[in-house]
N, C-alpha and C. Protein backbone atom coordinates (compact mmCIF):
# COMPACT_ATOMS: atom_id res chain seq x y z
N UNK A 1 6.39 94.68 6.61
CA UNK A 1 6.34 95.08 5.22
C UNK A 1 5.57 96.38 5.08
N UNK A 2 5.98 97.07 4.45
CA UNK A 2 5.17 98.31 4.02
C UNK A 2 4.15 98.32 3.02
N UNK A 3 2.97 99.28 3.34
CA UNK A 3 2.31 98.96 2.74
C UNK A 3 1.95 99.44 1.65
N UNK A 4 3.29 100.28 0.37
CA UNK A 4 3.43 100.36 -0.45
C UNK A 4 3.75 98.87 -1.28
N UNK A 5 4.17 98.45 -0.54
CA UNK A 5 5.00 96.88 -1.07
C UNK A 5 3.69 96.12 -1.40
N UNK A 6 2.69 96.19 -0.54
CA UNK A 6 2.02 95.43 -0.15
C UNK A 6 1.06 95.14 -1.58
N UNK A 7 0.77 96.90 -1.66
CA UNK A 7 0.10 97.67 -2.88
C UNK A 7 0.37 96.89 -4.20
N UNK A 8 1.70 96.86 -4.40
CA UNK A 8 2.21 96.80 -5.61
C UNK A 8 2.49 95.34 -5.77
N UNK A 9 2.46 94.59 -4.75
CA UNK A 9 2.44 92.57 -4.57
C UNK A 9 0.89 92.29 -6.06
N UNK A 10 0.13 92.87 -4.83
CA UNK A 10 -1.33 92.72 -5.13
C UNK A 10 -1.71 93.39 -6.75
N UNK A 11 -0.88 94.60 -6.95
CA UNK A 11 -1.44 95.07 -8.36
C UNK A 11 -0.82 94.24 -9.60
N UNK A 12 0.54 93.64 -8.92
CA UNK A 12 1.44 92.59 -9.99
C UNK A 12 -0.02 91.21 -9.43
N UNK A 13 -0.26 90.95 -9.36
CA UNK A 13 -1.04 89.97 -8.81
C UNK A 13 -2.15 89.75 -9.43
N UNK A 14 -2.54 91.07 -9.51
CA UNK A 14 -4.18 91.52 -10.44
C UNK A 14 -4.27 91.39 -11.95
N UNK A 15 -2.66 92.07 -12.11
CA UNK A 15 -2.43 91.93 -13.48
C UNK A 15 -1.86 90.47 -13.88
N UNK A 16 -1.37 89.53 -13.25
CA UNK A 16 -1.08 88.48 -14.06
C UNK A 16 -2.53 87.76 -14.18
N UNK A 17 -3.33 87.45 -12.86
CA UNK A 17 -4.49 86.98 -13.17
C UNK A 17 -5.34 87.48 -13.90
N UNK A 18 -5.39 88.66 -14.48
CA UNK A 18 -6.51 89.20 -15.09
C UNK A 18 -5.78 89.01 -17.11
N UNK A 19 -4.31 89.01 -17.26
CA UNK A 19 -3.96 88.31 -18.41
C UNK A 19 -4.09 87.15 -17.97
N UNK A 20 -3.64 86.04 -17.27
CA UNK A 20 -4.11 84.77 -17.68
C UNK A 20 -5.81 84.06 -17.81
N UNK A 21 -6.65 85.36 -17.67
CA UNK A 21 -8.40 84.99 -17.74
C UNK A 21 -7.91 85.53 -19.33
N UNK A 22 -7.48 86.28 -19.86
CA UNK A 22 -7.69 85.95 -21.64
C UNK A 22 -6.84 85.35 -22.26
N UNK A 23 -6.71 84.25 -21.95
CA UNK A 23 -6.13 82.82 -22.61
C UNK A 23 -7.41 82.15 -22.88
N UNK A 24 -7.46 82.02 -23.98
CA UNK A 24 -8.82 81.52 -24.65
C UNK A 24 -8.90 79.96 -24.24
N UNK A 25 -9.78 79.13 -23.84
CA UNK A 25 -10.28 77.93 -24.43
C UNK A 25 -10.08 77.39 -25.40
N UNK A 26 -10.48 78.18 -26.21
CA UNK A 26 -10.86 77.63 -27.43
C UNK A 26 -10.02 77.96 -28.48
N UNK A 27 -9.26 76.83 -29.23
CA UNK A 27 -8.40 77.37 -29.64
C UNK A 27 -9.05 76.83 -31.55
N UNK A 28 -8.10 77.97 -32.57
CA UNK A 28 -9.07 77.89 -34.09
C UNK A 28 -8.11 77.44 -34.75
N UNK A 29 -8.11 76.18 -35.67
CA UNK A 29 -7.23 75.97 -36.24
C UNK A 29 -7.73 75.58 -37.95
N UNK A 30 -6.95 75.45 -38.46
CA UNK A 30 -7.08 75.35 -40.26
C UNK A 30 -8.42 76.50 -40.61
N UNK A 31 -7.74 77.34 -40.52
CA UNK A 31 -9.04 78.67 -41.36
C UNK A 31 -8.78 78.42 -42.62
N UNK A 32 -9.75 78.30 -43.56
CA UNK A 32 -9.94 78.77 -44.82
C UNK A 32 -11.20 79.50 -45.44
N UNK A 33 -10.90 79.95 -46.50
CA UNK A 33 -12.16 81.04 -47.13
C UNK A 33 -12.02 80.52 -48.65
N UNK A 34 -12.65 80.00 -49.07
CA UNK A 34 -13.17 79.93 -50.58
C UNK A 34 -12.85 80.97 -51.54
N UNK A 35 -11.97 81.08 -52.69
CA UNK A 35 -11.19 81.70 -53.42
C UNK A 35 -12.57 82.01 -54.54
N UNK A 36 -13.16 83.01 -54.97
CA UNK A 36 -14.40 83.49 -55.70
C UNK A 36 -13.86 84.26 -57.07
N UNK A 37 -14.56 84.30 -58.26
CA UNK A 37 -13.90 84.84 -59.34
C UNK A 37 -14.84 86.79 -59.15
N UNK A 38 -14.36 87.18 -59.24
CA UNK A 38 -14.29 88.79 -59.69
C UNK A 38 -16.30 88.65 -60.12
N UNK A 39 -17.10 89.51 -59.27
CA UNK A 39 -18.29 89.80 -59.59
C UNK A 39 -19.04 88.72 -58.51
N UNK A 40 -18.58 87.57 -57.92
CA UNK A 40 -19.19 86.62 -57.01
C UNK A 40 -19.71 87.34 -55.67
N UNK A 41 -20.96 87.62 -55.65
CA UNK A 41 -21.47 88.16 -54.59
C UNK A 41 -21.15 87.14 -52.79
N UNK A 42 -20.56 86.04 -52.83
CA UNK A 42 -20.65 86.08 -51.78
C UNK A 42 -19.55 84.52 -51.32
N UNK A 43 -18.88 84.26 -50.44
CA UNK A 43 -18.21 83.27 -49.96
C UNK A 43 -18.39 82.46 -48.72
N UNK A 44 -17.65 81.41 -48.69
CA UNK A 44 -18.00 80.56 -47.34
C UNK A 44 -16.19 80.87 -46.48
N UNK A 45 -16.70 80.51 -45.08
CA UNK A 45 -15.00 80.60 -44.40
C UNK A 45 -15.25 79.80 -43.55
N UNK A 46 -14.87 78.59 -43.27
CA UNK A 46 -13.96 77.61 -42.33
C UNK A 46 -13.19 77.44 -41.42
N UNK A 47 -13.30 76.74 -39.74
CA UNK A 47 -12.82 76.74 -39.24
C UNK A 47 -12.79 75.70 -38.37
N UNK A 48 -11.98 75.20 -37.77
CA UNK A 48 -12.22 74.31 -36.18
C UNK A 48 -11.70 74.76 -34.98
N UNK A 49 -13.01 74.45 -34.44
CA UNK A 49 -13.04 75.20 -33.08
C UNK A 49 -12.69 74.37 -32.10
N UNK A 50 -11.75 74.27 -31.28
CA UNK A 50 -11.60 73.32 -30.06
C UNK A 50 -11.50 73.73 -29.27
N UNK A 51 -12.43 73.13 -28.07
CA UNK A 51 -12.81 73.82 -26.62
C UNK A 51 -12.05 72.84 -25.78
N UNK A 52 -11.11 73.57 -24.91
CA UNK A 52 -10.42 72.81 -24.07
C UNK A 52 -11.00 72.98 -22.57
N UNK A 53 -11.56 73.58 -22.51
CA UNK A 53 -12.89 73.76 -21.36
C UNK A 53 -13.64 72.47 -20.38
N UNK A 54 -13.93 72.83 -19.15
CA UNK A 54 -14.86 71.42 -19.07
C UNK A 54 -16.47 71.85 -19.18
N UNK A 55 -16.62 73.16 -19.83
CA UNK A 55 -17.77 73.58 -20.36
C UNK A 55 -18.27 73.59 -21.64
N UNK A 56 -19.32 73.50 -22.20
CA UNK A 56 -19.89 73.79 -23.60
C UNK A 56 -19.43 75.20 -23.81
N UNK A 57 -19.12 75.21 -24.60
CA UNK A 57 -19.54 76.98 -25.57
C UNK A 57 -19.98 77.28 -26.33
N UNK A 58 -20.26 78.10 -27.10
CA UNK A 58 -21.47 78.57 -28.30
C UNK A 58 -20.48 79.63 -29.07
N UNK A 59 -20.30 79.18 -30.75
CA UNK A 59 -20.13 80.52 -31.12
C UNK A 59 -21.39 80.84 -31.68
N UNK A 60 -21.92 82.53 -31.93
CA UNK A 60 -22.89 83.05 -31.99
C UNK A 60 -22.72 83.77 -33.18
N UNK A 61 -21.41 84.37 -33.57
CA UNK A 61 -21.45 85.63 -34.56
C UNK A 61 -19.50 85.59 -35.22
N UNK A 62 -19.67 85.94 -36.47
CA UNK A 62 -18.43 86.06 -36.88
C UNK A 62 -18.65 87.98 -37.64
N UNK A 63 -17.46 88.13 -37.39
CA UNK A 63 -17.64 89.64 -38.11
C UNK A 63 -16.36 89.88 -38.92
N UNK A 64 -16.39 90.36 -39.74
CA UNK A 64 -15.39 90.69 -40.78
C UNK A 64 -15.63 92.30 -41.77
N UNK A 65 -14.87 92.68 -42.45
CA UNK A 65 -15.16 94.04 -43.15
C UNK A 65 -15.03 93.53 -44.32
N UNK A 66 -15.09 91.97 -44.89
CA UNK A 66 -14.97 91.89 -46.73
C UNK A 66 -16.28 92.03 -46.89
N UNK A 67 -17.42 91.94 -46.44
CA UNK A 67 -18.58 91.75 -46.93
C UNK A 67 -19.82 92.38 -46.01
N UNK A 68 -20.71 93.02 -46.62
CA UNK A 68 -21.55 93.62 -46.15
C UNK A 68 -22.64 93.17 -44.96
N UNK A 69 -22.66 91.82 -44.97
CA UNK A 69 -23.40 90.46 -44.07
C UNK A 69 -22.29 89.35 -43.82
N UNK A 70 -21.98 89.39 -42.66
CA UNK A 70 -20.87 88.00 -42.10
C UNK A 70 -22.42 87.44 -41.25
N UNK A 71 -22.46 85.48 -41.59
CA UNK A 71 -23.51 85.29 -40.39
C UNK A 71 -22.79 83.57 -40.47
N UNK A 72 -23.69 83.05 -39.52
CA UNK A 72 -22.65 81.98 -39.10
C UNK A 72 -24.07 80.99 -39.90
N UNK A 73 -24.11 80.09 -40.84
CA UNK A 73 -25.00 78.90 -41.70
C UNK A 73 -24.45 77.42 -41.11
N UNK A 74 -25.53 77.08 -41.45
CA UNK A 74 -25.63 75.60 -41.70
C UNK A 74 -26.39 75.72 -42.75
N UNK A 75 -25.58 74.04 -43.93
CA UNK A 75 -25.66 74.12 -44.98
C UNK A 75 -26.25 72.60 -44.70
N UNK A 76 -27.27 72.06 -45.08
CA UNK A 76 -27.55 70.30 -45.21
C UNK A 76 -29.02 70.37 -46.57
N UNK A 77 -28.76 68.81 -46.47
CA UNK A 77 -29.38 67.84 -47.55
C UNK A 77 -30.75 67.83 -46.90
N UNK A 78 -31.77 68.24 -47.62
CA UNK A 78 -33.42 68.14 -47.85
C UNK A 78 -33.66 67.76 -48.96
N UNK A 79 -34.06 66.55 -48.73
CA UNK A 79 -34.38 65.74 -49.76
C UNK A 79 -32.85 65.36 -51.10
N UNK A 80 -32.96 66.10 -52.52
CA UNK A 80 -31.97 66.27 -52.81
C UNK A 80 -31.78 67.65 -53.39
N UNK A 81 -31.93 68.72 -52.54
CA UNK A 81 -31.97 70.24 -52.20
C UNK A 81 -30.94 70.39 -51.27
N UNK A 82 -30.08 71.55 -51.61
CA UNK A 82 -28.98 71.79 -50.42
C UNK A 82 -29.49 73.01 -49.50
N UNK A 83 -30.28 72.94 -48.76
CA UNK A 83 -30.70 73.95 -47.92
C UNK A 83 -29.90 74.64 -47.19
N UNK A 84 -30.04 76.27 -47.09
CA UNK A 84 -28.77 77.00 -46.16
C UNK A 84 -29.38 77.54 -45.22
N UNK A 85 -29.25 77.44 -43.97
CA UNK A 85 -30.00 78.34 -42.91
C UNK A 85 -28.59 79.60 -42.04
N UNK A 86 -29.41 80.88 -41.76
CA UNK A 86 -28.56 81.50 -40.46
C UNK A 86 -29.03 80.55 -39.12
N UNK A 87 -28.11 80.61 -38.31
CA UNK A 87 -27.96 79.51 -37.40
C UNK A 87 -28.02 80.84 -36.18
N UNK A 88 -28.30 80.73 -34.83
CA UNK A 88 -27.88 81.60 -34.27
C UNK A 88 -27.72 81.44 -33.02
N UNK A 89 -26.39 79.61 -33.04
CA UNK A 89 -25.10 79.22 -32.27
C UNK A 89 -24.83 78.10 -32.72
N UNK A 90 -23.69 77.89 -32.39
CA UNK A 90 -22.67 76.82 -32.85
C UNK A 90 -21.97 75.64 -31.73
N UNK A 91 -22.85 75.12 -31.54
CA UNK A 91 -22.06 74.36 -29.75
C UNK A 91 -20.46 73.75 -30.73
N UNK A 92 -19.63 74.26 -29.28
CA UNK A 92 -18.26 73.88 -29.04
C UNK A 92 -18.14 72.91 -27.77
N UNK A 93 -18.55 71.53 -28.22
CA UNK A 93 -18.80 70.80 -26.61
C UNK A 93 -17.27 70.61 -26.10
N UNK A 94 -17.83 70.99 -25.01
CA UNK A 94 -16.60 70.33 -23.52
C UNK A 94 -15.55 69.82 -24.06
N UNK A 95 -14.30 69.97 -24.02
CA UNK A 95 -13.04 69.08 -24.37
C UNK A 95 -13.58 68.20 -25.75
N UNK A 96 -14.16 69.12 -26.85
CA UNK A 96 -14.30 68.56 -27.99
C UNK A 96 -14.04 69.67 -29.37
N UNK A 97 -15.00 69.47 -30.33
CA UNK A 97 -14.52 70.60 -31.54
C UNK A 97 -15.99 70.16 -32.14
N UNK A 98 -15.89 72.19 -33.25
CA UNK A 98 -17.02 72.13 -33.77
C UNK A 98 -16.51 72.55 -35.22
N UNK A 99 -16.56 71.49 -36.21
CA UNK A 99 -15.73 71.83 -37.24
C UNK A 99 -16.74 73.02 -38.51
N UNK A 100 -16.45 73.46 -38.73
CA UNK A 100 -17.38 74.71 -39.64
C UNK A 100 -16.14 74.22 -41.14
N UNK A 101 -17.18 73.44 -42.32
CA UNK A 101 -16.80 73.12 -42.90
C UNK A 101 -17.76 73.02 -43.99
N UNK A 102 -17.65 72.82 -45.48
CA UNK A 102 -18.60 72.83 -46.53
C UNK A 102 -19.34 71.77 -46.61
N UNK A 103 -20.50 72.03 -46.63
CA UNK A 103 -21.71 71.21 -46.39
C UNK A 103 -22.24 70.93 -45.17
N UNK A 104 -21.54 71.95 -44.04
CA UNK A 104 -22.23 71.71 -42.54
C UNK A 104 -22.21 73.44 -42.37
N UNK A 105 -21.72 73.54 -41.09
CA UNK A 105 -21.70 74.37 -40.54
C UNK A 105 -20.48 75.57 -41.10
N UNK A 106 -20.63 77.00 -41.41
CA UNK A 106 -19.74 77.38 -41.81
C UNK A 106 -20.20 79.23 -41.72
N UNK A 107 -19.18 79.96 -42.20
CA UNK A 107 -19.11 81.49 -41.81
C UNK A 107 -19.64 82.32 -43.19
N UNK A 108 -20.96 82.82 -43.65
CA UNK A 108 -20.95 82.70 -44.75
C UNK A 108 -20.98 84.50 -45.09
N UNK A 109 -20.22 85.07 -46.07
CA UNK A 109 -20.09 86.45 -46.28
C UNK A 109 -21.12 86.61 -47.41
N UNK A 110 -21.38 87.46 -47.49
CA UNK A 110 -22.49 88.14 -48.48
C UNK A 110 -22.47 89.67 -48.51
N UNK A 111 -22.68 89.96 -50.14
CA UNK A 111 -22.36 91.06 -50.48
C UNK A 111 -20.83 91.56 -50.33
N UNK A 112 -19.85 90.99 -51.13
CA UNK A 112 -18.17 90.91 -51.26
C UNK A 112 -17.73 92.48 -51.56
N UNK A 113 -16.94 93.27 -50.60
CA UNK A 113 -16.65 94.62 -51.17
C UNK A 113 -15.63 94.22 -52.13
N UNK A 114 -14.83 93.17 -52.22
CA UNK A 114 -13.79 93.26 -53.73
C UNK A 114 -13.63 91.65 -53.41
N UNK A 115 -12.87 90.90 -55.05
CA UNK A 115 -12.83 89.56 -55.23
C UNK A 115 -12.09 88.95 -54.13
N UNK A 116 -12.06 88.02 -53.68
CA UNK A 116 -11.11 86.87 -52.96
C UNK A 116 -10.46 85.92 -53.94
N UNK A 117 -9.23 86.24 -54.18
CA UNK A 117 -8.94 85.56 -54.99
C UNK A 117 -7.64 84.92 -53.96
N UNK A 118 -7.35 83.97 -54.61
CA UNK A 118 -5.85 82.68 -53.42
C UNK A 118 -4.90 83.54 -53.26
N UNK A 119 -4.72 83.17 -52.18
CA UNK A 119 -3.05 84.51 -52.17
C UNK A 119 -3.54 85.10 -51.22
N UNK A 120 -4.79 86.19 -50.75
CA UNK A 120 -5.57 86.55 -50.21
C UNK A 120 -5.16 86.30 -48.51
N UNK A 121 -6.03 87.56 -47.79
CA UNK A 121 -5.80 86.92 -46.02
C UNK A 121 -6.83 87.67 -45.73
N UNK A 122 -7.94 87.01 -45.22
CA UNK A 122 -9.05 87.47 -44.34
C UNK A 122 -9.58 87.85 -43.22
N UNK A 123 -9.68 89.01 -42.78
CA UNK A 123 -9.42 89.10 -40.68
C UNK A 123 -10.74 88.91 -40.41
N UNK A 124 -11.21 87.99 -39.39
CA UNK A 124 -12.52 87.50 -38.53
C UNK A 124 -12.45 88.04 -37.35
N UNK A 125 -13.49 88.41 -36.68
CA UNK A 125 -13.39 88.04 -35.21
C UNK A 125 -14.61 86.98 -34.76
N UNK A 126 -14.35 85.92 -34.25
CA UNK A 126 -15.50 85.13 -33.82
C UNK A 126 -15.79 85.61 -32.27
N UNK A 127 -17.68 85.62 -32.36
CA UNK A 127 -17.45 85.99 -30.82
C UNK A 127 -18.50 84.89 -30.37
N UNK A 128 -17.98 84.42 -29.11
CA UNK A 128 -18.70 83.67 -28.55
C UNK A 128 -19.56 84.07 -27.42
N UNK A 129 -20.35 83.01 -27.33
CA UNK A 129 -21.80 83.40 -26.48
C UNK A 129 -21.83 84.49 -25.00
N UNK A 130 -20.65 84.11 -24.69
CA UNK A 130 -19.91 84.58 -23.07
C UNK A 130 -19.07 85.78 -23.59
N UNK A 131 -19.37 86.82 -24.93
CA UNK A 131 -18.84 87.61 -25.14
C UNK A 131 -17.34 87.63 -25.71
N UNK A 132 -16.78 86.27 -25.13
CA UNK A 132 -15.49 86.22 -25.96
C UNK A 132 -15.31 86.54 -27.49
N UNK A 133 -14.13 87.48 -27.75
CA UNK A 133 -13.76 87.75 -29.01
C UNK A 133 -13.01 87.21 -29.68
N UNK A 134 -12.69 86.34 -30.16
CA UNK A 134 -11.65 85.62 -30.72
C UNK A 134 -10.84 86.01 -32.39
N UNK A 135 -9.84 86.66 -32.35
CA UNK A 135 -9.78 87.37 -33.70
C UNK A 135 -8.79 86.08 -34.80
N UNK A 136 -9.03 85.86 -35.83
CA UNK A 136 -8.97 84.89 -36.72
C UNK A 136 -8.39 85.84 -38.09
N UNK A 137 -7.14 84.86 -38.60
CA UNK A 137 -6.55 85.63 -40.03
C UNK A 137 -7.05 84.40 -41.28
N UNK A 138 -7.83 84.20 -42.14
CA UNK A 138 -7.88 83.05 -42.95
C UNK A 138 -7.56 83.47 -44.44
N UNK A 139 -6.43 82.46 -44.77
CA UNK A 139 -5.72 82.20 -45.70
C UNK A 139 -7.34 82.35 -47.01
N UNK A 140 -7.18 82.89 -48.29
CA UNK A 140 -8.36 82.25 -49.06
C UNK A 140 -7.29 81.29 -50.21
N UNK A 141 -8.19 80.45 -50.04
CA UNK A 141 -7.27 79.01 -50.87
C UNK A 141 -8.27 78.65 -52.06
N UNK A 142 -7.56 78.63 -53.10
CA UNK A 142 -7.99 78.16 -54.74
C UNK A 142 -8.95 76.74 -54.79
N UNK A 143 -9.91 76.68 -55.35
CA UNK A 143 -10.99 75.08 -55.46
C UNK A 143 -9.70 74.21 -55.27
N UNK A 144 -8.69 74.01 -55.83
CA UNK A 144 -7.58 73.17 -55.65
C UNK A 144 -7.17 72.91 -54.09
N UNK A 145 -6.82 74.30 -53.66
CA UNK A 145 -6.52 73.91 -51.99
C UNK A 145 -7.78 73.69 -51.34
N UNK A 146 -8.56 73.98 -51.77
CA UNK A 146 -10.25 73.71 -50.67
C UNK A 146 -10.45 72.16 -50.65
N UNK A 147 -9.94 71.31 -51.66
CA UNK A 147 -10.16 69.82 -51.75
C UNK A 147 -10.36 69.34 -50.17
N UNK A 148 -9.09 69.81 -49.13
CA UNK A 148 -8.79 69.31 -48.03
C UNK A 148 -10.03 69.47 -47.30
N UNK A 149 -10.75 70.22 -47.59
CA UNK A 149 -11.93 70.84 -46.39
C UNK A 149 -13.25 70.31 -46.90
N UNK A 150 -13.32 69.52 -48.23
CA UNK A 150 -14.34 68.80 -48.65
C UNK A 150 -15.17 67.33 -48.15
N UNK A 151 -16.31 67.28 -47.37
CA UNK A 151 -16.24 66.38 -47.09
C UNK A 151 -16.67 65.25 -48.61
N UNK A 152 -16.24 64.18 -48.09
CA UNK A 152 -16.21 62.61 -49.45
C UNK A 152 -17.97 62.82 -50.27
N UNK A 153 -16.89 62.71 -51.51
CA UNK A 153 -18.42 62.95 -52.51
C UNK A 153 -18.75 64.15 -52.87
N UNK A 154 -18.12 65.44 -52.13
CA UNK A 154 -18.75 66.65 -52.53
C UNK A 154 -17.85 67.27 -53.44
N UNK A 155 -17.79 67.93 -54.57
CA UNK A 155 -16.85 68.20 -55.21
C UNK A 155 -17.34 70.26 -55.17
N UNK A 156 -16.58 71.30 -54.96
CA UNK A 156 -15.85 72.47 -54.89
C UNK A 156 -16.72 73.40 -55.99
N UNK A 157 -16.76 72.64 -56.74
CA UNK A 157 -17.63 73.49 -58.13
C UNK A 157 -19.28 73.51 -57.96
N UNK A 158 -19.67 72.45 -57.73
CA UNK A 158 -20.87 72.34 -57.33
C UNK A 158 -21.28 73.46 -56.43
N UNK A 159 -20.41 73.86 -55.43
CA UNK A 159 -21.12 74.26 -54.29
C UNK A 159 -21.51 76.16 -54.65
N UNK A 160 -22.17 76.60 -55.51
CA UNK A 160 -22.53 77.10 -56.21
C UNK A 160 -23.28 78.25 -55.07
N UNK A 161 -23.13 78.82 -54.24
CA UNK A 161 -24.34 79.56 -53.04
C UNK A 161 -25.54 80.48 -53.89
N UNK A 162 -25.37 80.84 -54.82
CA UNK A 162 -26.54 81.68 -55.26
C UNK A 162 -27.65 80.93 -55.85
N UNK A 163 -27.42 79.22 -55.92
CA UNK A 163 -28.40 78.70 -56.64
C UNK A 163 -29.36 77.85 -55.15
N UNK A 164 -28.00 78.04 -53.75
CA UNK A 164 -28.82 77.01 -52.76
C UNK A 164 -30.27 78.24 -52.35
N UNK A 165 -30.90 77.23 -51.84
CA UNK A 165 -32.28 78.12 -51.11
C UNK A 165 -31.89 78.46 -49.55
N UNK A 166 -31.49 80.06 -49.56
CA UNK A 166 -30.92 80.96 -48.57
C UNK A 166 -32.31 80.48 -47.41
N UNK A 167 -32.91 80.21 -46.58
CA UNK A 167 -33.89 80.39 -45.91
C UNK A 167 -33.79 81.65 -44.92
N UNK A 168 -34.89 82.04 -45.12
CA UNK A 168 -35.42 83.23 -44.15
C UNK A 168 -35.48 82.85 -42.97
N UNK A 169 -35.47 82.40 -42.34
CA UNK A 169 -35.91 82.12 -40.74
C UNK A 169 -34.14 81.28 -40.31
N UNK A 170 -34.29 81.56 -38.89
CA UNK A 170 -33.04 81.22 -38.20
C UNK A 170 -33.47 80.01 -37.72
N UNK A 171 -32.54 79.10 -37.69
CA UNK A 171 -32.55 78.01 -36.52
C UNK A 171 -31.55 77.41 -35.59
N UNK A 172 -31.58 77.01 -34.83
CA UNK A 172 -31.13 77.18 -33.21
C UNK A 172 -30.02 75.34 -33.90
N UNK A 173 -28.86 75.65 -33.75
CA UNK A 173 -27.58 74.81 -33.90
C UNK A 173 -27.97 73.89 -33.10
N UNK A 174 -28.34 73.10 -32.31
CA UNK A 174 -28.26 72.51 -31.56
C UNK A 174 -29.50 71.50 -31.40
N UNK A 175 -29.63 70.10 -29.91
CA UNK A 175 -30.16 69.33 -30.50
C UNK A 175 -30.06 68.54 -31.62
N UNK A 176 -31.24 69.01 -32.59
CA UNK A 176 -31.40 67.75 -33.64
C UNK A 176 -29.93 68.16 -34.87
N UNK A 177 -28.77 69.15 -34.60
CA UNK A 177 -28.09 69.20 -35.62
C UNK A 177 -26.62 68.58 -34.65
N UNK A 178 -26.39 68.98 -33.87
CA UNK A 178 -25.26 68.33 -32.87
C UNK A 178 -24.87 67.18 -33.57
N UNK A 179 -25.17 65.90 -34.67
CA UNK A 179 -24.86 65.47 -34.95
C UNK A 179 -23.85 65.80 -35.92
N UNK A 180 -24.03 67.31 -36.44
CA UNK A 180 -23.12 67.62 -37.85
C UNK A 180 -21.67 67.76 -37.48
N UNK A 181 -21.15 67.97 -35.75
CA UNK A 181 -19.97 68.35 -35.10
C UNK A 181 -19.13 67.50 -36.51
């Protein structure tokens, strides 16, 4: 064989393995973004993350251009206070899912350059801990379509973000919150 042949085995070779290393893990399914009226400084966005991996993963950061601050929250019950923290990771365990949904874990925008109103399509990129980029389109769906993403008891209107207490300080997803998956 010549070793032009040989060359070009190996560079077809390089290139299929080096596209099949960006086939993600983790695959995102049901995006949504909270539909806001005209002047609403800021929204939540939704997702599930499933890691088909036999590793943990972490998402760390979501980025978007609707809003001046994209950061990744957890939202929970203190006492009967809805406390919001920046989080800064999101475990995606092993052959499991990390659902980012209202009243847990979720993508929260702040400072809106124009309304989100239903109808709407939102571009993300989530990046995970290992640098992965994962780019995300989310539908924004009306209090009506958000019902689906509510967990029992919480009702859409309530969830009001400028009245929860934003906390200043970050805390670490994991451990004592792993229960919110």
């Amino acid at each position: 064989m010549s070793s032009r042949f040989l060359t070009t085995v190996a560079a077809v070779a390089t290139l299929c393995a080096s596209s099949l290393a960006l086939a993600s893990d983790i695959q995102l399914s049901n995006p949504a973004v909270r539909a806001m009226p005209p002047g609403a400084p800021a929204s939540g966005a939704y997702v599930t993350l499933t890691n088909h991996s036999d590793q943990d993963r972490y998402l760390v950061a979501a980025e978007s251009d609707v809003a001046d601050a994209v950061e990744v929250h957890l939202s929970e019950m203190q006492g009967d206070t809805m406390k919001m923290y920046q989080v800064e990771q999101v475990l995606v365990p092993a052959h499991g899912q990390a659902q980012l949904k209202p009243g847990s874990y979720h993508i929260m925008m702040m400072g809106l350059k124009k309304p989100l109103k239903a109808g709407d399509q939102v571009a993300f990129t989530l990046v995970m801990k290992n640098g992965e980029r994962l780019p995300l389109t989310a539908p924004v769906l009306s209090p009506e379509e958000m019902t689906q993403y509510m967990p029992a008891g919480m009702k859409m209107k309530s969830m009001d973000h400028s009245k929860m207490n934003h906390g200043n300080h970050k805390k670490m997803a994991e451990g004592e919150h792993s229960s919110h998956h």
